[in-house]
PDB file of N, CA and C in Angstrom:
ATOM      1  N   UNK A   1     -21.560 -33.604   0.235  1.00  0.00           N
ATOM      2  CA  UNK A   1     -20.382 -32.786   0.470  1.00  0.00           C
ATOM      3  C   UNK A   1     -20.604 -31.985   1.751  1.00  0.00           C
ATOM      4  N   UNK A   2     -19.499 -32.012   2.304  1.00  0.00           N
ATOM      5  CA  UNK A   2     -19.950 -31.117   4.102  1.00  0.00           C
ATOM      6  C   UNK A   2     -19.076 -29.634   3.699  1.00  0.00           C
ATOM      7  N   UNK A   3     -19.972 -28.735   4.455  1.00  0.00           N
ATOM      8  CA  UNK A   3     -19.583 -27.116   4.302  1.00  0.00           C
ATOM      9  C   UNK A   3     -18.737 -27.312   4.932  1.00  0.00           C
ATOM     10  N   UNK A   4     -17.228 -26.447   4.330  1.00  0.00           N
ATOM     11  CA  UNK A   4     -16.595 -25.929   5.158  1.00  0.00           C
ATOM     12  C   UNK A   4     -16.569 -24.888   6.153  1.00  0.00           C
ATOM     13  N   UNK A   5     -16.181 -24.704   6.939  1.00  0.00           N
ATOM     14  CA  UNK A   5     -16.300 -23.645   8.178  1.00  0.00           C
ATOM     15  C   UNK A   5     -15.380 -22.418   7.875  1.00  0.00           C
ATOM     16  N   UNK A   6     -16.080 -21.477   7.685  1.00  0.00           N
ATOM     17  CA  UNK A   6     -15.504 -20.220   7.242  1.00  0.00           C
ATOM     18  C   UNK A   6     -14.472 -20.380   5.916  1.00  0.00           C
ATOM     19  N   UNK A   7     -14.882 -20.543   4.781  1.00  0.00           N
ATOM     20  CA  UNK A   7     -13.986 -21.467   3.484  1.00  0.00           C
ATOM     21  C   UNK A   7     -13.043 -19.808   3.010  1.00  0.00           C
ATOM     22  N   UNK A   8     -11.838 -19.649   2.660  1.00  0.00           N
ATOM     23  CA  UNK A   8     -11.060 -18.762   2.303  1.00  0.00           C
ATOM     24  C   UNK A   8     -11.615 -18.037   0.830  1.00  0.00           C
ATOM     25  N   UNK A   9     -11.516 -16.665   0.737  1.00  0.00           N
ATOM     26  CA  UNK A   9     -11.412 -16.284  -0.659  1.00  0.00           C
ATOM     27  C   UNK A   9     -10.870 -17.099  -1.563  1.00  0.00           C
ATOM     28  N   UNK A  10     -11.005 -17.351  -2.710  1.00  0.00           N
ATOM     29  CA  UNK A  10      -9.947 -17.432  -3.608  1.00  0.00           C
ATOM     30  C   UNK A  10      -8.315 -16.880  -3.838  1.00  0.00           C
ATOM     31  N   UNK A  11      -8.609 -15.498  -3.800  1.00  0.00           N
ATOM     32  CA  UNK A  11      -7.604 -14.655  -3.445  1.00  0.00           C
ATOM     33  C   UNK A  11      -6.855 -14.810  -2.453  1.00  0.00           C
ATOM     34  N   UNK A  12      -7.083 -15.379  -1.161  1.00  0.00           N
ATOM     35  CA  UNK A  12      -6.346 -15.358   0.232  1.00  0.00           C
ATOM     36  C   UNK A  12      -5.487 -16.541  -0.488  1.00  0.00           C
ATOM     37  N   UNK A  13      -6.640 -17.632  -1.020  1.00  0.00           N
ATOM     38  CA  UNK A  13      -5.027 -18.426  -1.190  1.00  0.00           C
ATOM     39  C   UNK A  13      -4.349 -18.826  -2.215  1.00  0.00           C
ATOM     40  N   UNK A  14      -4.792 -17.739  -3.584  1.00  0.00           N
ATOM     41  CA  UNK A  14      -3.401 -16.956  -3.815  1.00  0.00           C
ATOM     42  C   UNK A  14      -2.712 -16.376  -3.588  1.00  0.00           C
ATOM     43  N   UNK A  15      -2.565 -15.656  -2.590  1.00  0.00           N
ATOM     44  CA  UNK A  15      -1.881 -14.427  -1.803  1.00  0.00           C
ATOM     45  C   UNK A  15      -0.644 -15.903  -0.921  1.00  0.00           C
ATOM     46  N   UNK A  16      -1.207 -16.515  -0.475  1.00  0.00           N
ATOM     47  CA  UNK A  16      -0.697 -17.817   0.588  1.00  0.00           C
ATOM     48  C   UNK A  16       0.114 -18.944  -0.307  1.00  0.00           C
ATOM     49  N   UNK A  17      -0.351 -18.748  -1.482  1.00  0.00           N
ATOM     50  CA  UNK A  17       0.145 -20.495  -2.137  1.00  0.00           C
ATOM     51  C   UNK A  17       1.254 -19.595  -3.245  1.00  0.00           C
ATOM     52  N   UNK A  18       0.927 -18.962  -3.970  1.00  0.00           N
ATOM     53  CA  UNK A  18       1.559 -18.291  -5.379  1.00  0.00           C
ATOM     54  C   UNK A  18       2.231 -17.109  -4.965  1.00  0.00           C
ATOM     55  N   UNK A  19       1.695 -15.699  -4.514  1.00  0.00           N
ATOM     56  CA  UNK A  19       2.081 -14.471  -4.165  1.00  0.00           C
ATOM     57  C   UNK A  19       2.939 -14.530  -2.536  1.00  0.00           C
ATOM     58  N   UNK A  20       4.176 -14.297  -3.121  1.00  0.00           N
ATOM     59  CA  UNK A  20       4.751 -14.739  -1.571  1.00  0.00           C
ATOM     60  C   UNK A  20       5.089 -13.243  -1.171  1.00  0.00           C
ATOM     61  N   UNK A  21       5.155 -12.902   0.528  1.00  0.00           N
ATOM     62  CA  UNK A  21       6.041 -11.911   0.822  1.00  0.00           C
ATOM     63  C   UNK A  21       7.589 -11.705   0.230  1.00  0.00           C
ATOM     64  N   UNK A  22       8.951 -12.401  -0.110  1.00  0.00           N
ATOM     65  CA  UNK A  22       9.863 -12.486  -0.319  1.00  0.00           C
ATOM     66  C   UNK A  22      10.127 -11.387  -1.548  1.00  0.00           C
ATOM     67  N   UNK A  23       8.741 -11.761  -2.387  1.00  0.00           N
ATOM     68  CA  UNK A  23       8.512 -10.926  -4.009  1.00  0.00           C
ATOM     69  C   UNK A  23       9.238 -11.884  -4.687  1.00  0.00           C
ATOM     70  N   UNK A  24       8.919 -13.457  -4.621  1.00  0.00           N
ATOM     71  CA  UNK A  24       8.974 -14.133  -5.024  1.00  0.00           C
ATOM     72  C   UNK A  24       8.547 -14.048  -6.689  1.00  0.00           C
ATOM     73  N   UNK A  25       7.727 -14.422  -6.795  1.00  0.00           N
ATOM     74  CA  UNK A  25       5.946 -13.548  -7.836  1.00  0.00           C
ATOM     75  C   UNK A  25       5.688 -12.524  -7.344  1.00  0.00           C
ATOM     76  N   UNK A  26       4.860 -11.375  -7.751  1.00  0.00           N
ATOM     77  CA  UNK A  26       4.176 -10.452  -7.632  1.00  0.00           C
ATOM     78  C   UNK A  26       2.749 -10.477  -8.047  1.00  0.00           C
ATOM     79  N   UNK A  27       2.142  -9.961  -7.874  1.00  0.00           N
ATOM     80  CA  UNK A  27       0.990  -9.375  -8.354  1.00  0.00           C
ATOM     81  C   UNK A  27       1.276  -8.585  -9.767  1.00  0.00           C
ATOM     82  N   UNK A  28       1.942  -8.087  -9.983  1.00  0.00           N
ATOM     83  CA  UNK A  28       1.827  -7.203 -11.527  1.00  0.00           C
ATOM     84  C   UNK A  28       2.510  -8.869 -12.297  1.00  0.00           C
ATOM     85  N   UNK A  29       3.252  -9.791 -12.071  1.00  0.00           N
ATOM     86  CA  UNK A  29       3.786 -10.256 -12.772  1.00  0.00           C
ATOM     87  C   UNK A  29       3.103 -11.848 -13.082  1.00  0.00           C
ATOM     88  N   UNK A  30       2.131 -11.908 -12.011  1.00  0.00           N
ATOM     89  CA  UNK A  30       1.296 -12.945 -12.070  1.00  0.00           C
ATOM     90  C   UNK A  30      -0.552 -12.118 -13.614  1.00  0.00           C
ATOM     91  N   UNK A  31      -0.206 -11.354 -12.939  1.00  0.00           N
ATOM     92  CA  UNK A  31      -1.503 -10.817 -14.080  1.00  0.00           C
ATOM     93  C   UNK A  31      -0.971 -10.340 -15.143  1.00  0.00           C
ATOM     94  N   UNK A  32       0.411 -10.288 -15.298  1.00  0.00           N
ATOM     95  CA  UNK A  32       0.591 -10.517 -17.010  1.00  0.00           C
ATOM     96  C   UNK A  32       1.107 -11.640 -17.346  1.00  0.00           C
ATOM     97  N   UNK A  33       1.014 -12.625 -16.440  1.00  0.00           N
ATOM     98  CA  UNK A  33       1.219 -14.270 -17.305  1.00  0.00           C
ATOM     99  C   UNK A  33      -0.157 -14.628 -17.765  1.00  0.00           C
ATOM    100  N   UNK A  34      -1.093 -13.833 -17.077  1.00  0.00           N
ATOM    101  CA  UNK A  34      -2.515 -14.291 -16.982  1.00  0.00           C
ATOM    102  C   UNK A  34      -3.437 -13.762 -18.077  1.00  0.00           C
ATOM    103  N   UNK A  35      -2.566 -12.729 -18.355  1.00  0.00           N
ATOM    104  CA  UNK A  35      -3.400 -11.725 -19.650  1.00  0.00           C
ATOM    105  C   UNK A  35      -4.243 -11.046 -18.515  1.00  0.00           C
ATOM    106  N   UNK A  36      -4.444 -10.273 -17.420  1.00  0.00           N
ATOM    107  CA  UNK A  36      -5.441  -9.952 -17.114  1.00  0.00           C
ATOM    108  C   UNK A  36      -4.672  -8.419 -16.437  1.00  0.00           C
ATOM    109  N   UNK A  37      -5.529  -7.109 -16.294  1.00  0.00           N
ATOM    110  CA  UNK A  37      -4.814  -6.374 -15.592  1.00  0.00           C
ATOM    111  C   UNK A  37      -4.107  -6.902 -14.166  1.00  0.00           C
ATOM    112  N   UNK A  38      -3.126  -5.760 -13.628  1.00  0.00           N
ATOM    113  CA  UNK A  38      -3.005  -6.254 -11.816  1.00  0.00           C
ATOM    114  C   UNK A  38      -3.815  -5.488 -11.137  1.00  0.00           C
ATOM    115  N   UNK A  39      -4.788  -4.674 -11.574  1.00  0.00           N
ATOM    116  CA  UNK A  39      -5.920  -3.859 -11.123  1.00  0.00           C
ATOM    117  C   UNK A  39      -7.039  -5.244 -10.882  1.00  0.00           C
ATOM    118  N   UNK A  40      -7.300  -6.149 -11.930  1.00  0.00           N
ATOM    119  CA  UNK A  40      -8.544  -6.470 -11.534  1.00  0.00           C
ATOM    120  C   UNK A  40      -7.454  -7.991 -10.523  1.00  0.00           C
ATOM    121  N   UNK A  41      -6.628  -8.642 -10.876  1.00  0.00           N
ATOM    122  CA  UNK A  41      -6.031  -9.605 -10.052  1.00  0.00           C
ATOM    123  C   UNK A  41      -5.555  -8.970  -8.601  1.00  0.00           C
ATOM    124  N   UNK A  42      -5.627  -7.765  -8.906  1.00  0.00           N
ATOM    125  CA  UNK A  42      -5.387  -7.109  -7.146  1.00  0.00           C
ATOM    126  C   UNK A  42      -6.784  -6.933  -6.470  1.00  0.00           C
ATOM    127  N   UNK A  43      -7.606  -6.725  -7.175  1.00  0.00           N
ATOM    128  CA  UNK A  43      -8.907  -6.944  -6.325  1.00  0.00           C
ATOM    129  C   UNK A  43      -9.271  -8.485  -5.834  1.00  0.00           C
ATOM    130  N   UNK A  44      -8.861  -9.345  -6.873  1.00  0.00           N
ATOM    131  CA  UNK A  44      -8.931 -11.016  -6.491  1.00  0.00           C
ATOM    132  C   UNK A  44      -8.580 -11.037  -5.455  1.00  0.00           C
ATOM    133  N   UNK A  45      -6.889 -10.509  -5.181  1.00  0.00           N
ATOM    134  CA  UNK A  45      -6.635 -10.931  -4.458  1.00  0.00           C
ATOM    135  C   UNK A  45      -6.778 -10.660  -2.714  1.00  0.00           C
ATOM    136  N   UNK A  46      -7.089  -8.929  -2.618  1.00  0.00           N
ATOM    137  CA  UNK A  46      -7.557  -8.911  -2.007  1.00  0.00           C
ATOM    138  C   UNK A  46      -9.060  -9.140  -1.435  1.00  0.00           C
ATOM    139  N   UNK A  47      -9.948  -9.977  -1.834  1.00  0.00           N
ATOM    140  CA  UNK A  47     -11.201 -10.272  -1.636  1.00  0.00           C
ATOM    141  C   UNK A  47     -12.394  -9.065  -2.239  1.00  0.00           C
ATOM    142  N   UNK A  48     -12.193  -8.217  -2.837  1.00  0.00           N
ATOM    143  CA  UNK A  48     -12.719  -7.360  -3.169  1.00  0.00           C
ATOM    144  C   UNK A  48     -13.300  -7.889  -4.607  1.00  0.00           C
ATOM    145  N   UNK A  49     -13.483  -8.801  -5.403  1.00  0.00           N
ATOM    146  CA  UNK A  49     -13.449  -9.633  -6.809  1.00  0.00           C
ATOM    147  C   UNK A  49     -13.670 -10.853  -6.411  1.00  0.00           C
ATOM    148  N   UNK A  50     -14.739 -11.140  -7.581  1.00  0.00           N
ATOM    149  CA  UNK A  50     -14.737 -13.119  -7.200  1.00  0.00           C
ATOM    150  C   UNK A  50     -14.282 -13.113  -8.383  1.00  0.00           C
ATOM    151  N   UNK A  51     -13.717 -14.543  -8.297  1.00  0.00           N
ATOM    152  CA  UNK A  51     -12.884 -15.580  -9.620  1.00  0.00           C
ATOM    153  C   UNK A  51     -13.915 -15.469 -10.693  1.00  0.00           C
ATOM    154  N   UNK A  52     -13.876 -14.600 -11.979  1.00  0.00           N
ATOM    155  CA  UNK A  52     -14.685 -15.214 -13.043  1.00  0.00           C
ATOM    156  C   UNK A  52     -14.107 -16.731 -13.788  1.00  0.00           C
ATOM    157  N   UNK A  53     -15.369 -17.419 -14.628  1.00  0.00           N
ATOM    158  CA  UNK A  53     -14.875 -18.502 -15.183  1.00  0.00           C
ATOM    159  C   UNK A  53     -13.878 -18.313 -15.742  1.00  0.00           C
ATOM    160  N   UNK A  54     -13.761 -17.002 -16.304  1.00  0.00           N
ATOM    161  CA  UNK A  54     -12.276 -16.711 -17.389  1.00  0.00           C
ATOM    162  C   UNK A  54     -11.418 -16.681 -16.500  1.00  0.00           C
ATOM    163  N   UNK A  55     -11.166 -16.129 -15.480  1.00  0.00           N
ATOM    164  CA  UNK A  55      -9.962 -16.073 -14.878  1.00  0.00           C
ATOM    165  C   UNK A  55      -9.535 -17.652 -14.494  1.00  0.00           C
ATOM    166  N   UNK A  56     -10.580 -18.160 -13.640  1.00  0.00           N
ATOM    167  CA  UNK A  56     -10.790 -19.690 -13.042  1.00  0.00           C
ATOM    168  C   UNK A  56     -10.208 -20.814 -14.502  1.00  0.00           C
ATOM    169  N   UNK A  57     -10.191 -20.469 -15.616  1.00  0.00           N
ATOM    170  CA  UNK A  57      -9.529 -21.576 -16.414  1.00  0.00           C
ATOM    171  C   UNK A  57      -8.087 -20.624 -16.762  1.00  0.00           C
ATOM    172  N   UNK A  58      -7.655 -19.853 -16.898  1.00  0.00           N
ATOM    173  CA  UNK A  58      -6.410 -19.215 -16.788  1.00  0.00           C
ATOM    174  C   UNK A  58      -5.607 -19.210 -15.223  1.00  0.00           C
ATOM    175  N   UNK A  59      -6.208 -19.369 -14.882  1.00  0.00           N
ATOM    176  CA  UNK A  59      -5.602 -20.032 -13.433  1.00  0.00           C
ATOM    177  C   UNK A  59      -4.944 -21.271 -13.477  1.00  0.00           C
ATOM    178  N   UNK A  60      -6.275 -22.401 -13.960  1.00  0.00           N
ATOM    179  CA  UNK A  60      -5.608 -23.428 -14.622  1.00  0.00           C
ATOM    180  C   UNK A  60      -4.655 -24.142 -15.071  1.00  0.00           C
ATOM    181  N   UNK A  61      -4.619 -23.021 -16.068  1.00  0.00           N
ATOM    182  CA  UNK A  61      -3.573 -23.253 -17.641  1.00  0.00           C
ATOM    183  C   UNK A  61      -2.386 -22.714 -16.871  1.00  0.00           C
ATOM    184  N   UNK A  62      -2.409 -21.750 -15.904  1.00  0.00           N
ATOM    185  CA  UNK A  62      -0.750 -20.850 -15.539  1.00  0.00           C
ATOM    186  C   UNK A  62      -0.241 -21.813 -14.280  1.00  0.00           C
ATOM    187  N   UNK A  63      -1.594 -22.707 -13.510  1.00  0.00           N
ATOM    188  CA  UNK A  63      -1.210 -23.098 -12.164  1.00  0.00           C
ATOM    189  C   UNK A  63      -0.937 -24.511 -12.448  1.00  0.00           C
ATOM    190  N   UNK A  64      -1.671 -24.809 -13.163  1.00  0.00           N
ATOM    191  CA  UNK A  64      -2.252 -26.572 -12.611  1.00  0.00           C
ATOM    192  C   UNK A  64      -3.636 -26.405 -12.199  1.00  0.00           C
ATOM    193  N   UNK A  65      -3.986 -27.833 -11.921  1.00  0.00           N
ATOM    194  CA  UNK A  65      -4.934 -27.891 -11.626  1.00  0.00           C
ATOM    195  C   UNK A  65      -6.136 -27.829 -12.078  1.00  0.00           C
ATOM    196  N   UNK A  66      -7.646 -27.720 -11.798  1.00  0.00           N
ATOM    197  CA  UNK A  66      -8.536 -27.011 -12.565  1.00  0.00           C
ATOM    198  C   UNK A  66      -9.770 -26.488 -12.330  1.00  0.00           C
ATOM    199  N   UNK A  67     -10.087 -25.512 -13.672  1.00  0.00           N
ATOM    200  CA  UNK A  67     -10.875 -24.069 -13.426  1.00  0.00           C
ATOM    201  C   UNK A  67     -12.189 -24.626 -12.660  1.00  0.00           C
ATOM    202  N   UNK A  68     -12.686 -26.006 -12.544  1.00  0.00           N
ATOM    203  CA  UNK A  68     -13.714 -25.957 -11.420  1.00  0.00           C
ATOM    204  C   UNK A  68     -13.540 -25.723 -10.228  1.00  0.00           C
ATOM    205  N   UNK A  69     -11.820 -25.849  -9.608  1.00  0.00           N
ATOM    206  CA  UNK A  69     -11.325 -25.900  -8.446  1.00  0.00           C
ATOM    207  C   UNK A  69     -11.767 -24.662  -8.211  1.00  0.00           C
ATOM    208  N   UNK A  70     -11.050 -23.952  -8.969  1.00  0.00           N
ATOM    209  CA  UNK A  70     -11.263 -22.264  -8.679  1.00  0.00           C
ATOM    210  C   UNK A  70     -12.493 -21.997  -8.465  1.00  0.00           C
ATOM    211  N   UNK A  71     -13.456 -22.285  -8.879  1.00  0.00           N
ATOM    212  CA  UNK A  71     -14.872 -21.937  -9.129  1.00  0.00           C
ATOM    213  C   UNK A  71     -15.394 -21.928  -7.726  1.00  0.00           C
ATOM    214  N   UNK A  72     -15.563 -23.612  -7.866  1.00  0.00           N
ATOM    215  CA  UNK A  72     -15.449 -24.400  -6.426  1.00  0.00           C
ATOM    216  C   UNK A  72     -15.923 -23.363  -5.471  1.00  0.00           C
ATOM    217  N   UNK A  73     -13.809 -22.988  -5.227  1.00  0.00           N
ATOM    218  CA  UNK A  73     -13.935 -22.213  -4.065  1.00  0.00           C
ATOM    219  C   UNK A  73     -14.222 -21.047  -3.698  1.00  0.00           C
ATOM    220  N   UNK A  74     -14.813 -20.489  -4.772  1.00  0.00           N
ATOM    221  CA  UNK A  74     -15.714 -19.115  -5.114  1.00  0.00           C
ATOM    222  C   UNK A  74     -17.027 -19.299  -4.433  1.00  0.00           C
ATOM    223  N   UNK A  75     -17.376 -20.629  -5.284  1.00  0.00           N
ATOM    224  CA  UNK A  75     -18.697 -20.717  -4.731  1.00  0.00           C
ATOM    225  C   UNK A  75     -19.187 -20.902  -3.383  1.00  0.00           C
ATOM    226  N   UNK A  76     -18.083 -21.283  -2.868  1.00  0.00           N
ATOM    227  CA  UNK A  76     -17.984 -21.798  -1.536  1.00  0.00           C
ATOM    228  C   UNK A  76     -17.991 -20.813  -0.497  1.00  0.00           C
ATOM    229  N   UNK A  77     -16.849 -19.587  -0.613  1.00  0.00           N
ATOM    230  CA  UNK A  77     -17.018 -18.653   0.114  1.00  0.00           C
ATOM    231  C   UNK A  77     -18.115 -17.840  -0.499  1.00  0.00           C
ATOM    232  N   UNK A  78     -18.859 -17.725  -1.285  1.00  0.00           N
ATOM    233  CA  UNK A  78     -19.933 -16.959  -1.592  1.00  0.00           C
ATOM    234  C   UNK A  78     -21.399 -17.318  -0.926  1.00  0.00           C
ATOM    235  N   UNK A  79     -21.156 -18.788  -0.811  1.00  0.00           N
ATOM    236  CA  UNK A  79     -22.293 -19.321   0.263  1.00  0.00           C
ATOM    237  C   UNK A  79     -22.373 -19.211   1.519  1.00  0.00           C
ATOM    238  N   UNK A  80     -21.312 -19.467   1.831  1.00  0.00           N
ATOM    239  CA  UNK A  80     -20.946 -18.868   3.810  1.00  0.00           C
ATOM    240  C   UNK A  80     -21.408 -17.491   3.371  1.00  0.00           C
ATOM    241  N   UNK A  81     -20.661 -16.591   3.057  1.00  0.00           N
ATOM    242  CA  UNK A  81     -21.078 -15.049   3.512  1.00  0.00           C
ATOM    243  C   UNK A  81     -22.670 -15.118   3.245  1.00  0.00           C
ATOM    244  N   UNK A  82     -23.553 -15.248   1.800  1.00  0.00           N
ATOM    245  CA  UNK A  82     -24.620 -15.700   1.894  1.00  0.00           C
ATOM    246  C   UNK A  82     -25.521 -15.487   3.346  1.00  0.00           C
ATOM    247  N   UNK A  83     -24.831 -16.966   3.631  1.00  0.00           N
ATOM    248  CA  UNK A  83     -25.501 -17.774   5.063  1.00  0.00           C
ATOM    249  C   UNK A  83     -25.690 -17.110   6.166  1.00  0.00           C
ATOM    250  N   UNK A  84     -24.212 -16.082   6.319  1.00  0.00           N
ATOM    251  CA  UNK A  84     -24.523 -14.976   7.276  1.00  0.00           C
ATOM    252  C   UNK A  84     -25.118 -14.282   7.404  1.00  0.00           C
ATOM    253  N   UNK A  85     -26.253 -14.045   6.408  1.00  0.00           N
ATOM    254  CA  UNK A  85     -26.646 -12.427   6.397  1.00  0.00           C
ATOM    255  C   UNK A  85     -27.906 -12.981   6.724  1.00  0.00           C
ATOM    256  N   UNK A  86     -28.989 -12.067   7.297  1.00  0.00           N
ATOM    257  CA  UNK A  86     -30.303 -12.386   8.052  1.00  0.00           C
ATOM    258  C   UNK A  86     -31.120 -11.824   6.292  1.00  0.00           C
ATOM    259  N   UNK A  87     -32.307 -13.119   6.048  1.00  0.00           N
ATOM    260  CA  UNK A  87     -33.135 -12.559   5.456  1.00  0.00           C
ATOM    261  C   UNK A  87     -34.709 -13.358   5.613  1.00  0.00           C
ATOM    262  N   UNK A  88     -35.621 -12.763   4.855  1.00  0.00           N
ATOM    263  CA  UNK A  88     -36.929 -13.086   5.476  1.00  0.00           C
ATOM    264  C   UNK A  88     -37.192 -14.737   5.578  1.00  0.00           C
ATOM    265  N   UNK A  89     -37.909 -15.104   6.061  1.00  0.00           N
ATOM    266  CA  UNK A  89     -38.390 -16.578   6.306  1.00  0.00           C
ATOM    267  C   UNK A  89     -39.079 -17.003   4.965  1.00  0.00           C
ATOM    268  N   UNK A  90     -38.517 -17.856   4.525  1.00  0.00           N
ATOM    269  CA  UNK A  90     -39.242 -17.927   2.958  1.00  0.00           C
ATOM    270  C   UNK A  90     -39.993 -19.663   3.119  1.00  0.00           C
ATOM    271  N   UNK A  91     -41.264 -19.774   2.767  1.00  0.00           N
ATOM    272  CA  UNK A  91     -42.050 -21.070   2.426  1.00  0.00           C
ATOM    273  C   UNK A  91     -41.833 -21.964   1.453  1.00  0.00           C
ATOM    274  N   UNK A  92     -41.574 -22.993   1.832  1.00  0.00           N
ATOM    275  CA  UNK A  92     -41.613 -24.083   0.739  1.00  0.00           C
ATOM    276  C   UNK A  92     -42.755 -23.494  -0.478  1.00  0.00           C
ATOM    277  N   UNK A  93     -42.389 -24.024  -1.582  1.00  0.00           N
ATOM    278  CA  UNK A  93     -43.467 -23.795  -2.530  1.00  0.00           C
ATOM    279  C   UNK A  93     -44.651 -25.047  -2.119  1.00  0.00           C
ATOM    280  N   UNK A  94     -44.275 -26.041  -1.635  1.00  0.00           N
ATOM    281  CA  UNK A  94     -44.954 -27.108  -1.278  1.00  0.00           C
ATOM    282  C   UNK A  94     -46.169 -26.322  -0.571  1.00  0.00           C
ATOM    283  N   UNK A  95     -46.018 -25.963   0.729  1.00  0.00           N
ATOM    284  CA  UNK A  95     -46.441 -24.964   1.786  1.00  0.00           C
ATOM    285  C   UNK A  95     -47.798 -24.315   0.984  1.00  0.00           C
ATOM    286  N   UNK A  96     -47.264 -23.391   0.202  1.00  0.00           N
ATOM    287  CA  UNK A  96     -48.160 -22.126  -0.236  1.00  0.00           C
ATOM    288  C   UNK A  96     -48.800 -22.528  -1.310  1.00  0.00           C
ATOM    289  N   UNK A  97     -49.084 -23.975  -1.618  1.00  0.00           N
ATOM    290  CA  UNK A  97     -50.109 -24.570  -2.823  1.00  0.00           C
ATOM    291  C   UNK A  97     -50.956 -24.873  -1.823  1.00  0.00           C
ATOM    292  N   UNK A  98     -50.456 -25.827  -0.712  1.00  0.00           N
ATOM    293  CA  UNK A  98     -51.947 -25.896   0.369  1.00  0.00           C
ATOM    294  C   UNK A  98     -52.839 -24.980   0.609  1.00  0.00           C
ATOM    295  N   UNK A  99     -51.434 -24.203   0.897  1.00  0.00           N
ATOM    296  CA  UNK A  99     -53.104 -22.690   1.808  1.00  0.00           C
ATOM    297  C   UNK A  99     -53.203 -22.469   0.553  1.00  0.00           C
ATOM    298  N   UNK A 100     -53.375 -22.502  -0.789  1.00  0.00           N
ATOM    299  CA  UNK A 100     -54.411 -21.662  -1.506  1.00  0.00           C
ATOM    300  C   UNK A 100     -55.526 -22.524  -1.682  1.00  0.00           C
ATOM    301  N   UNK A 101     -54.980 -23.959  -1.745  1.00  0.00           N
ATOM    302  CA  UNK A 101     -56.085 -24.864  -1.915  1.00  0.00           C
ATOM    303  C   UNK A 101     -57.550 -24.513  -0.891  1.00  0.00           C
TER     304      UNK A 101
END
């Protein structure tokens, strides 16, 4: 599977696909089809919240589609940001059985 390049929140594209400017849907009216507050689906949506599995199969069931999709693309932008961040140089475990040998 090839990384995508900068992969979207979850939330962005609900905000883009479901939550329209017009007030088509809303936000309060999408998180009570969902059973879920619009406190925690307003953090989804603004990127502030990742997709739990619960939400990710109630997504599902209200959208189409399915709750691995959602997951998916959780996981996806959780690995890019990840990727960005500087951390120490870490050794194969392979590596650090030699030198003790």
């Amino acid at each position: 599977m090839t990384r995508m390049y900068n992969p979207p929140h979850p939330g962005e594209v609900l905000q883009d696909t479901v939550l329209r400017d017009d007030g088509d849907l809303t936000v309060t009216e999408l998180a009570k089809a969902l059973g879920v507050s619009r406190v925690a689906l307003s953090r989804v949506v603004n990127g502030r919240a990742a997709i739990s599995a619960e939400l990710a199969i109630r997504l599902a069931a209200a959208l189409g589609g399915s709750a691995e999709s959602w997951l998916q693309m959780q996981a996806s932008y959780d690995l890019w940001q990840a990727r960005k961040k500087r951390r120490p140089k870490i050794k194969p475990l392979r590596e650090l059985d030699r030198s003790a040998a």
